[in-house]
Protein backbone atom coordinates (compact mmCIF):
# COMPACT_ATOMS: atom_id res chain seq x y z
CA UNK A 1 0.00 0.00 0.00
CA UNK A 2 3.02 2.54 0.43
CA UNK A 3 3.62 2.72 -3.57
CA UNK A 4 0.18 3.96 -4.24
CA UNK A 5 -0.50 6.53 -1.41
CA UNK A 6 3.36 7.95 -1.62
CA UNK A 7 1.99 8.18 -6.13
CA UNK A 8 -0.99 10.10 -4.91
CA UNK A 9 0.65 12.34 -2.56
CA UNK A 10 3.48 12.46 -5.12
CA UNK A 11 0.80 13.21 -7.89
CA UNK A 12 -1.06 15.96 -5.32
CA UNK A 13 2.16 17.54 -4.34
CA UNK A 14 2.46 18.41 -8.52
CA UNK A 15 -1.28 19.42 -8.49
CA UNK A 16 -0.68 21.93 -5.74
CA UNK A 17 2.60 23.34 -7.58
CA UNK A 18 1.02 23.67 -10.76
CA UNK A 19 -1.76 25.15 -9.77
CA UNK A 20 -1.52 29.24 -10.27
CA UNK A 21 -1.18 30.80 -6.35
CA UNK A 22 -3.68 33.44 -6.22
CA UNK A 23 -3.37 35.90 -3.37
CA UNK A 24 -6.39 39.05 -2.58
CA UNK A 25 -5.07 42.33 -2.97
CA UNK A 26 -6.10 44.24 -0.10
CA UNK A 27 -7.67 47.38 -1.15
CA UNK A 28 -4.45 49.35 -0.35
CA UNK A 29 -2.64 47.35 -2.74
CA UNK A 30 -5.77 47.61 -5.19
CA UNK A 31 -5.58 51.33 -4.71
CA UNK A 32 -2.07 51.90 -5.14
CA UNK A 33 -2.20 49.68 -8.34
CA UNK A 34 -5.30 52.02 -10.06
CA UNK A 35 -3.23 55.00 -9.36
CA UNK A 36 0.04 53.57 -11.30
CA UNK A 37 -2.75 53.12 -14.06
CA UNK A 38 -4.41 56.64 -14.03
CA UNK A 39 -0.62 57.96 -13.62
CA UNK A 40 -0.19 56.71 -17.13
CA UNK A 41 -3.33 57.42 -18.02
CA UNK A 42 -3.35 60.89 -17.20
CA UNK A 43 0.94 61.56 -17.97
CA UNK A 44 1.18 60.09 -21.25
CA UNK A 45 -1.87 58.00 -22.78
CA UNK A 46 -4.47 60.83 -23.09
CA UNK A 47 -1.57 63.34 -23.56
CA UNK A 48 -0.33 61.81 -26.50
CA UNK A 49 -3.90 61.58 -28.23
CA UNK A 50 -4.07 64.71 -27.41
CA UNK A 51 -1.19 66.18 -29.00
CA UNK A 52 -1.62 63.61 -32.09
CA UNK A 53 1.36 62.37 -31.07
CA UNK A 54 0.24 58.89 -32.84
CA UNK A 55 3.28 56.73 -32.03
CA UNK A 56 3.61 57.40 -28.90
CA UNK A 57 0.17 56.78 -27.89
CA UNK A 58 0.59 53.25 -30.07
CA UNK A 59 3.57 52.24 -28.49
CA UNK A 60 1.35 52.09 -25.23
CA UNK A 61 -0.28 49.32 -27.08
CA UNK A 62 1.11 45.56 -26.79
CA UNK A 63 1.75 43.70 -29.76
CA UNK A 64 0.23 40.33 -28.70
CA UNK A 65 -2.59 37.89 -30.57
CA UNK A 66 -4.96 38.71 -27.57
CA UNK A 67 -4.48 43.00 -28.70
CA UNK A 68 -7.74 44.05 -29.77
CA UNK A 69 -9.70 47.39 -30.21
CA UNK A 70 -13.41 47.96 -30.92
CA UNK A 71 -14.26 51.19 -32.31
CA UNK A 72 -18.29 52.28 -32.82
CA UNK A 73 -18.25 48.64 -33.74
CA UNK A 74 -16.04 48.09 -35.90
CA UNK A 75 -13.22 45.27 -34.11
CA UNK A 76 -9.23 45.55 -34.79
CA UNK A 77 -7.67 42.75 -33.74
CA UNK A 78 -3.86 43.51 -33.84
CA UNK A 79 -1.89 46.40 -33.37
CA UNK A 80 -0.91 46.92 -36.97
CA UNK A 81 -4.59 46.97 -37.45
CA UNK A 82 -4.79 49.56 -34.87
CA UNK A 83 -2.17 51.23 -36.39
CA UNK A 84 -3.79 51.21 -40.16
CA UNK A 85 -7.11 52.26 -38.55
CA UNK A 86 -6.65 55.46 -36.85
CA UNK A 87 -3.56 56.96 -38.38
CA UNK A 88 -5.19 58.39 -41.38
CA UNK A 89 -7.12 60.44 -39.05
CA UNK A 90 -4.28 61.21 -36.61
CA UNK A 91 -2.72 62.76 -40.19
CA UNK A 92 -5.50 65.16 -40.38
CA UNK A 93 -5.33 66.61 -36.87
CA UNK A 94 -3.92 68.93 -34.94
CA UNK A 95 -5.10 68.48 -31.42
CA UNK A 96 -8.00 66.88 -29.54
CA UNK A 97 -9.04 68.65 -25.71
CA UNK A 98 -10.64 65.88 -23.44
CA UNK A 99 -12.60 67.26 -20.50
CA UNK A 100 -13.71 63.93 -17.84
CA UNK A 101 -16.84 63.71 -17.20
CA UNK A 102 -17.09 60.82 -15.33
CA UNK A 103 -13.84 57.74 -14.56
CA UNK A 104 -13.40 54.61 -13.05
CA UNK A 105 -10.35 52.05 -12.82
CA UNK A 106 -10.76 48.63 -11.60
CA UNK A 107 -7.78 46.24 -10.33
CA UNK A 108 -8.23 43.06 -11.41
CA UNK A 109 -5.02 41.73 -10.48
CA UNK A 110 -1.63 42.67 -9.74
CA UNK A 111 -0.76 43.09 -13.23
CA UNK A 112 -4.73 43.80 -15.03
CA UNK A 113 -6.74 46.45 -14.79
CA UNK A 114 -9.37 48.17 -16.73
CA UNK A 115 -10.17 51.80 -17.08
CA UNK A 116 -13.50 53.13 -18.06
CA UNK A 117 -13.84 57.28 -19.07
CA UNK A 118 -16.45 59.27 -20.01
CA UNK A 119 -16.09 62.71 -21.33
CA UNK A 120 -16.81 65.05 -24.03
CA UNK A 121 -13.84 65.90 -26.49
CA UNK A 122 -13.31 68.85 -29.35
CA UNK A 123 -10.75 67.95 -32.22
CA UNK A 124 -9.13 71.08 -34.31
CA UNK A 125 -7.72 69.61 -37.81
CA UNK A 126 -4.91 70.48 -39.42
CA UNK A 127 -6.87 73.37 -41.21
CA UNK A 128 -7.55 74.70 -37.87
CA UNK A 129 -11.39 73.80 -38.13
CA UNK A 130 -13.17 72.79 -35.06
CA UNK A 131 -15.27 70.28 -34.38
CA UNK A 132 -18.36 70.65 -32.28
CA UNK A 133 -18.13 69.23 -28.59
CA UNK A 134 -18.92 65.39 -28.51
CA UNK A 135 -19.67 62.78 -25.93
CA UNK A 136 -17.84 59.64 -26.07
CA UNK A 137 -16.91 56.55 -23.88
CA UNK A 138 -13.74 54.65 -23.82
CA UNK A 139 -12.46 51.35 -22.02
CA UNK A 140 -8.86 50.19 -21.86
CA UNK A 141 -7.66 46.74 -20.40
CA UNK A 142 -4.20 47.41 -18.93
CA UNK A 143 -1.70 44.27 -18.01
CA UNK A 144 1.91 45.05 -17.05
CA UNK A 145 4.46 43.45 -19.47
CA UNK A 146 8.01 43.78 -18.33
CA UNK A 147 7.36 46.11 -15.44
CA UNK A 148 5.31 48.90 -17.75
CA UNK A 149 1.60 49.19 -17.91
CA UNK A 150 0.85 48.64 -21.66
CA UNK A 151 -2.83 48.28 -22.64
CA UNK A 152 -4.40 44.88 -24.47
CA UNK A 153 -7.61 45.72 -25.28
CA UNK A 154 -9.99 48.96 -25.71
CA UNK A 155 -13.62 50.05 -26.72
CA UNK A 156 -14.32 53.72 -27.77
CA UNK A 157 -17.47 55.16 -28.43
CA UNK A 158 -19.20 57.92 -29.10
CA UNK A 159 -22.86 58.52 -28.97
CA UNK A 160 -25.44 59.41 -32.04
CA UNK A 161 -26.47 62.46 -33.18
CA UNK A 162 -29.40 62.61 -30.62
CA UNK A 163 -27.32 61.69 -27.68
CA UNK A 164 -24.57 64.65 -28.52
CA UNK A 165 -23.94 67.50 -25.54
């Protein structure tokens, strides 16, 4: 009887090690991880979209098969899509102002998180025409990849015509 109990505590000794160790982040720790996230958020994400400063913003995006974006929707589902999607537009810009309306961030895990924001934004072109102010909604999954928050996957949105400000 020793050979088959030491093979099943062998066999639940490997079950235990493979399995992934989950800890809870305490709130402190889930607080101090949504502020690294709004930190890049607010330093260098939105201030690169709004200064149509296109590869910087895009570098914040991983290049992985899971990198998607969804856009009134429309779904990209790689980077270079990303890329081919919204630089025509970033070409014909100047600058975009973003004014918050509402934000949340939520800490998934030590290395996830999701943002969601809610504003109103006004884009000037290269012409130096305005556009009107417009709603819109946007959602970005963050996940840390060699110690820098990158995000994976985003929605943006904006509302129609009879939703507008």
């Amino acid at each position: 009887m020793r050979m088959p109990i030491a093979a099943i505590a062998a066999a639940a000794v490997v079950l235990l090690a493979c399995q992934t160790m989950t800890t809870q982040l305490t709130d402190a720790q889930k607080a101090v991880i949504a502020a690294e996230v709004d930190s890049i958020c607010d330093r260098v994400w939105y201030p690169a979209w709004e200064a149509i400063e296109f590869d910087r913003a895009l570098s914040l995006i991983v290049d992985e098969p899971e990198t998607a974006w969804v856009y009134d929707g429309r779904g990209i589902y790689t980077r270079a899509g990303i890329d081919e999607a919204f630089r025509p537009g970033a070409a014909l810009a100047q600058s975009q102002n973003f004014n918050w309306i509402n934000s949340r961030t939520v800490v998934l895990a030590r290395d996830v998180a999701y943002t969601i924001r809610e504003g109103t934004y006004v884009a000037t072109d290269t012409a130096g025409n305005v556009t009107p102010q417009t709603l819109f909604a946007e959602t970005t999954v963050w996940v840390k990849r060699n110690g820098e928050w990158k995000v994976l996957q985003g929605h943006g949105s904006v509302p129609g015509p009879d939703e507008s400000p």
